[in-house]
N, C-alpha and C. Protein backbone atom coordinates (compact mmCIF):
# COMPACT_ATOMS: atom_id res chain seq x y z
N UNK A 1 0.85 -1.17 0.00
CA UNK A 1 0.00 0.00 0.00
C UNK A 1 0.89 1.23 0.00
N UNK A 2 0.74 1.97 -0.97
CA UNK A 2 1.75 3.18 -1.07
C UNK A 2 1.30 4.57 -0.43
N UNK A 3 1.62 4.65 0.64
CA UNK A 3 1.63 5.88 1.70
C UNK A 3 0.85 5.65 2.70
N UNK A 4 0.93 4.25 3.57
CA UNK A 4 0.36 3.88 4.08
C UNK A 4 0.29 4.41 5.36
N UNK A 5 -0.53 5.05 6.10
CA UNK A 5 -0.99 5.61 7.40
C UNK A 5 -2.07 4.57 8.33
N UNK A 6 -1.18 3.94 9.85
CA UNK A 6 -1.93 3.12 10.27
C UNK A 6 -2.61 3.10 11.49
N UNK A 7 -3.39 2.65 12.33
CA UNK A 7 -3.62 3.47 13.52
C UNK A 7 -2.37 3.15 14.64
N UNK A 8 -2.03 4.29 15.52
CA UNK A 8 -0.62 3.83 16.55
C UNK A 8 -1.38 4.29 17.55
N UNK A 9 -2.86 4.10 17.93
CA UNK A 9 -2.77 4.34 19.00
C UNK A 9 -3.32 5.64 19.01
N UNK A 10 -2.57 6.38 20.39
CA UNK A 10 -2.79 7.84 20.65
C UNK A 10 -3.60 8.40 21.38
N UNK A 11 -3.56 9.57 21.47
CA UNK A 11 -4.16 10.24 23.14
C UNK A 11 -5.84 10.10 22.79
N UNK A 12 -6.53 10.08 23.37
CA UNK A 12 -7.99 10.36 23.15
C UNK A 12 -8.34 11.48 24.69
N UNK A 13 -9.17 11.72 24.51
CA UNK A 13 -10.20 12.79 25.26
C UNK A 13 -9.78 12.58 26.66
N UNK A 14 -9.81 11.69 27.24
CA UNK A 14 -9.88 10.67 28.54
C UNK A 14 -8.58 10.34 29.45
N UNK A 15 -7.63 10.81 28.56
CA UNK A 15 -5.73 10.80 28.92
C UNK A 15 -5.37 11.99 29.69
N UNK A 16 -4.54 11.98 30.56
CA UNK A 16 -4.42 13.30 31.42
C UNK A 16 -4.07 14.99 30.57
N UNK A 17 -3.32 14.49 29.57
CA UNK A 17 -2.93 15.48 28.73
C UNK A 17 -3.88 16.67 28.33
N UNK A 18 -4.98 15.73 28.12
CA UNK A 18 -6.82 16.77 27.83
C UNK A 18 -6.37 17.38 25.77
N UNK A 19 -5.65 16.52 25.83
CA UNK A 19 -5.51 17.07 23.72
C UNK A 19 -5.37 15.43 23.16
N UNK A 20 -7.01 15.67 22.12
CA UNK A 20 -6.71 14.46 21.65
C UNK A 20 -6.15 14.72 20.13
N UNK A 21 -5.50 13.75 19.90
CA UNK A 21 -4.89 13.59 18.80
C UNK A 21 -4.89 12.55 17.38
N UNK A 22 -5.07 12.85 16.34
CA UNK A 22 -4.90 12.36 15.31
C UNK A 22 -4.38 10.68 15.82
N UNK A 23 -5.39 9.68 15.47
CA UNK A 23 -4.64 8.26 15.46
C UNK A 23 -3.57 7.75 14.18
N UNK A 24 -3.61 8.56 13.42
CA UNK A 24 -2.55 7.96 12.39
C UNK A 24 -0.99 7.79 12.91
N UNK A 25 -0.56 6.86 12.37
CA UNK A 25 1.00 6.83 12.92
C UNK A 25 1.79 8.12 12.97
N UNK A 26 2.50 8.21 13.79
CA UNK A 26 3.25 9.48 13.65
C UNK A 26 2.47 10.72 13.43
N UNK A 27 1.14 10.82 13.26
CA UNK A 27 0.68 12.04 13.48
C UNK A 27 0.49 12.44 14.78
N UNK A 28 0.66 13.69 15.16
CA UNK A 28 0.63 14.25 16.41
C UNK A 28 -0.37 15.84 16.34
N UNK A 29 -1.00 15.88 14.83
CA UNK A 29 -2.33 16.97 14.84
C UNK A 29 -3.35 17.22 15.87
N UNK A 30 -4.15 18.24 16.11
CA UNK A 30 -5.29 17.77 16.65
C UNK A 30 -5.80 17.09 16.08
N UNK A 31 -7.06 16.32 17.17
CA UNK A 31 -8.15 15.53 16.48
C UNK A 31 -9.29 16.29 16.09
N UNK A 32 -10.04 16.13 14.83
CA UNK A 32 -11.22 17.02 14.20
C UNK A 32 -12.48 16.26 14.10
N UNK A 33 -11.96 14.66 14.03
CA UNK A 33 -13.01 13.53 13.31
C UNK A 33 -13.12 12.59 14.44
N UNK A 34 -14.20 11.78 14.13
CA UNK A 34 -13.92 10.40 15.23
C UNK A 34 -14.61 9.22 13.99
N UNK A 35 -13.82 8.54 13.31
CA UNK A 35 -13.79 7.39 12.75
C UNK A 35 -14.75 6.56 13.80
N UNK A 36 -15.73 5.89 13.32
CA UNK A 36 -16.02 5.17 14.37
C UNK A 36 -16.22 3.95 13.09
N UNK A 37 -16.17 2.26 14.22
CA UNK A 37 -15.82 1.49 13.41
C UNK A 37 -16.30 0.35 14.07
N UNK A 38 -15.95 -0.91 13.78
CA UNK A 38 -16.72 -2.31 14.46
C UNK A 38 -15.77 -3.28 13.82
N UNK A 39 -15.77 -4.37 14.21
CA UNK A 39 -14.69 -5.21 13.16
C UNK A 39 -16.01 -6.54 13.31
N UNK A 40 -16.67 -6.87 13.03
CA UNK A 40 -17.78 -7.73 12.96
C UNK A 40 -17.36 -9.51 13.77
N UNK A 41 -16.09 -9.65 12.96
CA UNK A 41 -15.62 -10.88 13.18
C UNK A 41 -15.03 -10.75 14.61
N UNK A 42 -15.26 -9.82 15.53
CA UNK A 42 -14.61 -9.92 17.05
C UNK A 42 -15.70 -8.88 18.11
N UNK A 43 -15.82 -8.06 17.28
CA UNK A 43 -17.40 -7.52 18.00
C UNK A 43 -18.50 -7.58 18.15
N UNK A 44 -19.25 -7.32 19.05
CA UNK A 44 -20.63 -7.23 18.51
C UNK A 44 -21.83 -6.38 18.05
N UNK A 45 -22.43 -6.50 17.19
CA UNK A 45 -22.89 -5.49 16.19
C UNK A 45 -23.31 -4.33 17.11
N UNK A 46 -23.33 -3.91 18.59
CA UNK A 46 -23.57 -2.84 19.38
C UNK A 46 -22.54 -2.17 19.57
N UNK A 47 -21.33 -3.14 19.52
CA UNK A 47 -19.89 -2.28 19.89
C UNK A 47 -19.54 -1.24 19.00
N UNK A 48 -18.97 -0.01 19.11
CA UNK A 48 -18.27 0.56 18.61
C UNK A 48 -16.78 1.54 19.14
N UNK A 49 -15.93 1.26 18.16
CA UNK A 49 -14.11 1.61 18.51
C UNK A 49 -14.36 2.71 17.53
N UNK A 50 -13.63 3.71 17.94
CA UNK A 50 -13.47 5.33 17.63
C UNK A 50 -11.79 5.22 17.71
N UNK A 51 -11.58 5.99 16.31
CA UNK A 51 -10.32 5.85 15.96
C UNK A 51 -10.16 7.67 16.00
N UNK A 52 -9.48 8.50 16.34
CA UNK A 52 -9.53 10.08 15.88
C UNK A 52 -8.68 10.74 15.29
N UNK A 53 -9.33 11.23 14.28
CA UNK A 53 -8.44 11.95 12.96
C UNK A 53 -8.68 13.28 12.74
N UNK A 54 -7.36 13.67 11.93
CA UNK A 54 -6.66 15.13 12.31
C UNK A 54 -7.83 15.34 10.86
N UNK A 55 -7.86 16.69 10.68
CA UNK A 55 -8.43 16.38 8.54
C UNK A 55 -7.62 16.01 7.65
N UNK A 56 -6.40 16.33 7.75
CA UNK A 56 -5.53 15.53 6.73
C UNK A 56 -5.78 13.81 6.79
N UNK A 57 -6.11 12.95 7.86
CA UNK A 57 -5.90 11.89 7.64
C UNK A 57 -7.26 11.24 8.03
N UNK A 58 -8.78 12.17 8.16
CA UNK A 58 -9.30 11.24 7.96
C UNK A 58 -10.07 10.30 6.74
N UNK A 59 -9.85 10.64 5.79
CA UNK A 59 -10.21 10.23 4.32
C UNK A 59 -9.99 8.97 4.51
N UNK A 60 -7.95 9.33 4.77
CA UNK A 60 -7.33 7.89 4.50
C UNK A 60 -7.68 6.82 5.67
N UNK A 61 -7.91 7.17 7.10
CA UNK A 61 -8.05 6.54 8.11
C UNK A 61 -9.51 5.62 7.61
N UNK A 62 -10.37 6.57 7.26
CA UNK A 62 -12.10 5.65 6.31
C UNK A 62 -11.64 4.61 5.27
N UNK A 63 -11.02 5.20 4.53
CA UNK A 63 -10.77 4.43 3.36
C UNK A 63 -10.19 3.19 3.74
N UNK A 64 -9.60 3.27 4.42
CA UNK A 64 -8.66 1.79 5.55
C UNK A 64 -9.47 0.82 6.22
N UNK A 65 -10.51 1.14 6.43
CA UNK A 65 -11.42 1.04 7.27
C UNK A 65 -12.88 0.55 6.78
N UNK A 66 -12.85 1.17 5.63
CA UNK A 66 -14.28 0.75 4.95
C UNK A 66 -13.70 -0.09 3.85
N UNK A 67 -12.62 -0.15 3.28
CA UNK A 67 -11.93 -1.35 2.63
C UNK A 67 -12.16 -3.10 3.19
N UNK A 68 -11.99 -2.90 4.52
CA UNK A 68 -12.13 -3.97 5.51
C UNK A 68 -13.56 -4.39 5.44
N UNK A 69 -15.16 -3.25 5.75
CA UNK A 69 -15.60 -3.68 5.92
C UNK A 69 -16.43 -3.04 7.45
N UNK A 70 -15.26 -2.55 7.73
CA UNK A 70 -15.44 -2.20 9.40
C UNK A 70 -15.80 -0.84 9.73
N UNK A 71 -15.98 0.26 8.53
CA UNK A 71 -16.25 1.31 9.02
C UNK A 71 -18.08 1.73 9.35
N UNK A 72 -18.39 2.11 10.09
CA UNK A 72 -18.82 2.54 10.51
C UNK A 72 -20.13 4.11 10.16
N UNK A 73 -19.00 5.25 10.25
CA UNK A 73 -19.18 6.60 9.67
C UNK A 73 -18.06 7.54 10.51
N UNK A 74 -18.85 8.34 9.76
CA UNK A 74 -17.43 9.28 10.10
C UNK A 74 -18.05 10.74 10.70
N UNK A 75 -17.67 10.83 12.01
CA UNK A 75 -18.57 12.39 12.68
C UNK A 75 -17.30 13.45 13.16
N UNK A 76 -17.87 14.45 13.38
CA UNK A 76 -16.90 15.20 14.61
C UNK A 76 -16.64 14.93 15.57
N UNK A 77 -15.27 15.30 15.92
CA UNK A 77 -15.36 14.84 17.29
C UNK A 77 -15.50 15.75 18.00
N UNK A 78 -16.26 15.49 19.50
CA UNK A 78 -16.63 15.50 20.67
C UNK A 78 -15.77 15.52 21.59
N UNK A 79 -14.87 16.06 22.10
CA UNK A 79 -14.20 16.26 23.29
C UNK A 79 -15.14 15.53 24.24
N UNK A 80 -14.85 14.45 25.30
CA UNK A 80 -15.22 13.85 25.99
C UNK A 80 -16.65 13.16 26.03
N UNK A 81 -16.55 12.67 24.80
CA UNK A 81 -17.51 11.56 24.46
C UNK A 81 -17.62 10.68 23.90
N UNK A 82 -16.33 9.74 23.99
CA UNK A 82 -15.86 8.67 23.32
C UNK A 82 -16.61 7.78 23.83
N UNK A 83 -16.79 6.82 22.63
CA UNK A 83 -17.80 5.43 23.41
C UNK A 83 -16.92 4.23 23.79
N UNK A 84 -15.58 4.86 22.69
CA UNK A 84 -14.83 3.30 23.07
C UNK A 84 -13.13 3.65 21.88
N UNK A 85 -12.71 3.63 22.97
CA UNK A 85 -10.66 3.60 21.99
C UNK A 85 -10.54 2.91 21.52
């Protein structure tokens, strides 16, 4: 995959720091988006994992994501209203 951006993790809402940040690797942006997502084959269709993206990377973070199968939609994010990291 050529320019591949993957999730590493990263601060969310809920971390002492209080700045959430872009989940793409090595990004360290604010967060603007909240990817939200499900992986079917390990969740259950109520669960949902929130991935958070800067605007530069959430296109690619969906596109990763709905390739699989697993996305979800794609909202703003919410400072302290994550349902699930």
């Amino acid at each position: 995959m050529r320019n591949a951006v993957f999730y590493s993790g990263g601060v969310t809402s809920n971390d002492a720091s209080g700045t959430a940040i872009c989940s793409a690797k090595g990004c360290r942006q604010a967060a603007a988006w909240s990817v939200v997502w499900n992986n079917p084959k390990l969740h259950a269709p109520e669960r949902r994992k929130v991935w958070l993206a800067c605007e530069e990377h959430r296109q690619h973070l969906a596109d990763f994501l709905d390739l699989r199968g697993f996305l979800i939609g794609v909202e703003p994010f919410r400072p302290g209203s994550s349902d699930d990291a």
